[in-house]
C-alpha atoms as a PDB file:
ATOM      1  CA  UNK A   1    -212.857-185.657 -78.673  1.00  0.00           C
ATOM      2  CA  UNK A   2    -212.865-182.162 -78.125  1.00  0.00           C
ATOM      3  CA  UNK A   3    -215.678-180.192 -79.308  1.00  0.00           C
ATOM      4  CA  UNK A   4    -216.261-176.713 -79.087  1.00  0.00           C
ATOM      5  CA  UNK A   5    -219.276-174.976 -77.547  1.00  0.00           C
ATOM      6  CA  UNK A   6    -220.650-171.654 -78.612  1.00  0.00           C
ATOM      7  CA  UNK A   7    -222.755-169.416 -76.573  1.00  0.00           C
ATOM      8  CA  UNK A   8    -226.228-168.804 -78.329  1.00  0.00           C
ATOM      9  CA  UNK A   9    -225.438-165.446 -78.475  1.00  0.00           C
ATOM     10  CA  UNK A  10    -222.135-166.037 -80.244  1.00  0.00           C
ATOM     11  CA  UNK A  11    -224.100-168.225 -83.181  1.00  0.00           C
ATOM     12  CA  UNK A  12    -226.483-165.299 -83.274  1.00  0.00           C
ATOM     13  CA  UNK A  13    -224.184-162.672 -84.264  1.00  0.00           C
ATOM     14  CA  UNK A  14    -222.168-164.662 -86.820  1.00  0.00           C
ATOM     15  CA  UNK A  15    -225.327-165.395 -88.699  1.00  0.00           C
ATOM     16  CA  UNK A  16    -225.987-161.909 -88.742  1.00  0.00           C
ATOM     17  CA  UNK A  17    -222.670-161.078 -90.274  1.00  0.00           C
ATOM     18  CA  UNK A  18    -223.090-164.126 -92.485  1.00  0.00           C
ATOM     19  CA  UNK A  19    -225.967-163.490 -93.407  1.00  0.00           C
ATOM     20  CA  UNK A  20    -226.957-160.458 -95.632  1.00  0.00           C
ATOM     21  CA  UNK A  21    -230.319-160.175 -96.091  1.00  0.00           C
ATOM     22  CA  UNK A  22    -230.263-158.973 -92.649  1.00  0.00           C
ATOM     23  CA  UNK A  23    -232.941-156.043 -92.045  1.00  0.00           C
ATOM     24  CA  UNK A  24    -230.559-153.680 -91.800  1.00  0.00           C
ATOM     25  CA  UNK A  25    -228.019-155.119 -94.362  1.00  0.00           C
ATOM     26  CA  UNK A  26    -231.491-155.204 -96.887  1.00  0.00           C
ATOM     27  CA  UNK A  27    -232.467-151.829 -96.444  1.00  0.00           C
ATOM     28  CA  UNK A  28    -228.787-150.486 -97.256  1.00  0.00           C
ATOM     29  CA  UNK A  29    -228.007-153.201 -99.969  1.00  0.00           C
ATOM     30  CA  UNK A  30    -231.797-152.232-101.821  1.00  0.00           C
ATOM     31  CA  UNK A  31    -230.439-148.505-101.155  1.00  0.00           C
ATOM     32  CA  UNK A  32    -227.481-149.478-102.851  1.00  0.00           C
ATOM     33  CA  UNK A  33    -228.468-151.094-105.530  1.00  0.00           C
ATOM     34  CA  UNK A  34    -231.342-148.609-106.309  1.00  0.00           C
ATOM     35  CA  UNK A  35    -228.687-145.687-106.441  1.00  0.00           C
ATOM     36  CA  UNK A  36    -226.579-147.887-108.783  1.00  0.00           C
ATOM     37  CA  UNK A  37    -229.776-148.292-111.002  1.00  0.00           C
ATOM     38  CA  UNK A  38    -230.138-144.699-111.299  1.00  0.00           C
ATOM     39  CA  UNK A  39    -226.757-143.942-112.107  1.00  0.00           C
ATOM     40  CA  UNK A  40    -226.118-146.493-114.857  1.00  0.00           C
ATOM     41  CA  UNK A  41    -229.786-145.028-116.416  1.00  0.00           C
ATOM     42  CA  UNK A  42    -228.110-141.717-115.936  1.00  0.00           C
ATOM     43  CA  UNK A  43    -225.272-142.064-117.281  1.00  0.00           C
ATOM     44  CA  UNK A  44    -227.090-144.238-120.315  1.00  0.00           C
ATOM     45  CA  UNK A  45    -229.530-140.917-120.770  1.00  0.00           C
ATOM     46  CA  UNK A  46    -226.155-138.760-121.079  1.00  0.00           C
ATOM     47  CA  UNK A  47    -224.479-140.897-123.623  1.00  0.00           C
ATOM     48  CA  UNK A  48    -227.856-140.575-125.764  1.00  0.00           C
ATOM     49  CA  UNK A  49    -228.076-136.948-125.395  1.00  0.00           C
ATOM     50  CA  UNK A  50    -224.775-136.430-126.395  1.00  0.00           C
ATOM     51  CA  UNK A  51    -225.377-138.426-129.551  1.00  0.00           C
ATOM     52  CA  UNK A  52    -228.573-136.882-130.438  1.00  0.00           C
ATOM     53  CA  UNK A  53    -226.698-133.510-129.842  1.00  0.00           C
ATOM     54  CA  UNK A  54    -223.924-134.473-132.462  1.00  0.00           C
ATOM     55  CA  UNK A  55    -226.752-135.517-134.794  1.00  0.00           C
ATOM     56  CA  UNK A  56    -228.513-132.507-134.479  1.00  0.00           C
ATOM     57  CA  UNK A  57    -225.373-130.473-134.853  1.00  0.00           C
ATOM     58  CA  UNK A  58    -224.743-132.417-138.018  1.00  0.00           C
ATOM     59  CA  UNK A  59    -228.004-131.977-139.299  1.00  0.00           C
ATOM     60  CA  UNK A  60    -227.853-128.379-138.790  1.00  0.00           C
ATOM     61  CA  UNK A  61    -224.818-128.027-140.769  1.00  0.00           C
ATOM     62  CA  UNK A  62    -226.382-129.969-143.415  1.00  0.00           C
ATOM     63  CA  UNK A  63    -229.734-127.700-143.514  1.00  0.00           C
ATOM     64  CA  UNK A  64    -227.575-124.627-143.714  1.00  0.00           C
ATOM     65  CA  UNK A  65    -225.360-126.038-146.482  1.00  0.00           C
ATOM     66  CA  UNK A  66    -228.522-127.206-148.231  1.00  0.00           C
ATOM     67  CA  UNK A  67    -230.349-123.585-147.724  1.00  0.00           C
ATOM     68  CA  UNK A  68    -227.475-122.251-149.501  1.00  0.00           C
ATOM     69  CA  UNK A  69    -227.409-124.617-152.216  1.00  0.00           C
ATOM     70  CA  UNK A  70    -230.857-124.203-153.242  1.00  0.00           C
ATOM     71  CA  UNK A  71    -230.665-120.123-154.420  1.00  0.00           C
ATOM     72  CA  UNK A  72    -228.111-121.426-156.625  1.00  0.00           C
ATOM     73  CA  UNK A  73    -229.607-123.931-158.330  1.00  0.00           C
ATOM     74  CA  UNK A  74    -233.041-122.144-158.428  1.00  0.00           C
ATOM     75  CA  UNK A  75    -230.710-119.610-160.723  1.00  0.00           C
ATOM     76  CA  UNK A  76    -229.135-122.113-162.630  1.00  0.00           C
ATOM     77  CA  UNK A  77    -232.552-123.465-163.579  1.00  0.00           C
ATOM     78  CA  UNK A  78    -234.277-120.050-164.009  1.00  0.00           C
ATOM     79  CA  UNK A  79    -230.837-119.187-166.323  1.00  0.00           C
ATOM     80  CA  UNK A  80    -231.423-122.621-168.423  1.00  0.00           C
ATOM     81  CA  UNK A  81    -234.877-122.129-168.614  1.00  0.00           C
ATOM     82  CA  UNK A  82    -234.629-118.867-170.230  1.00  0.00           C
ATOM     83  CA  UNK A  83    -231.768-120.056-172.671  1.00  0.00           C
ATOM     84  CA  UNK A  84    -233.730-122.779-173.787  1.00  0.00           C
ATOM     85  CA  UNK A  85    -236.728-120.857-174.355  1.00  0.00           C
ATOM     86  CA  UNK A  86    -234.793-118.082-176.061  1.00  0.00           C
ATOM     87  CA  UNK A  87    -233.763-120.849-179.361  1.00  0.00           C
ATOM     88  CA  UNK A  88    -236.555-123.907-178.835  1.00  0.00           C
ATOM     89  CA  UNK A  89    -239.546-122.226-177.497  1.00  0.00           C
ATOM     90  CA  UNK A  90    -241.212-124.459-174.288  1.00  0.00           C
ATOM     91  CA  UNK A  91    -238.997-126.756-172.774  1.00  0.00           C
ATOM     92  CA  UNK A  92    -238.516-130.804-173.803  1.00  0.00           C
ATOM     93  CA  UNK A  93    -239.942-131.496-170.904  1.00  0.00           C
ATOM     94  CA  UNK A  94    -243.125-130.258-170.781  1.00  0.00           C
ATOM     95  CA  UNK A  95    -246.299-132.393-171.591  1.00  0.00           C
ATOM     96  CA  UNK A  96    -247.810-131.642-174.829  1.00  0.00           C
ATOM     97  CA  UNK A  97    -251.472-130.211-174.198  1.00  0.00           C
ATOM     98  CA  UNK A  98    -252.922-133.399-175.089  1.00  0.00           C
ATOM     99  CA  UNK A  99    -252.432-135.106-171.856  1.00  0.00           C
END
């Protein structure tokens, strides 16, 4: 039979390069995987704060279209208001003074 003999320090370097929890191979491989952490949470944080910036955009055009809006209907109140007082006296609305 033939068998093969390795030197001892032969069998110590391949279970160095098998094995990667060497000292050295840790410290990079934590490195590594800590940098990867912080750029998946990065680019998470940037995909939220581009959708809370399109919300925020929408909202402001909403607000603005509102703030217009409101003028106009105060008007269109203050306009009824006055018609209906003009032929019925106080509005339907209103409570009697009992209450």
């Amino acid at each position: 039979m033939n068998s093969i003999r390795m030197l001892p320090e032969v069998v110590s370097v391949k279970c160095l390069m098998n094995n990667p929890e060497s000292p050295q191979s840790s410290a990079q491989s934590n490195a590594d995987q800590r940098i990867e952490e912080l750029e998946i949470s990065l680019a998470h944080q940037q995909r939220l704060l581009e959708q809370l910036n399109e919300v925020v955009t929408q909202q402001t055009h909403s607000l603005l279209r509102l703030e217009k809006k409101v003028p106009q209907l105060e008007r269109e109140i203050q306009g009824l208001k006055s018609k209906t007082a003009e032929r019925q006296g106080p509005l339907p609305d209103e409570k009697p003074p009992h209450y």
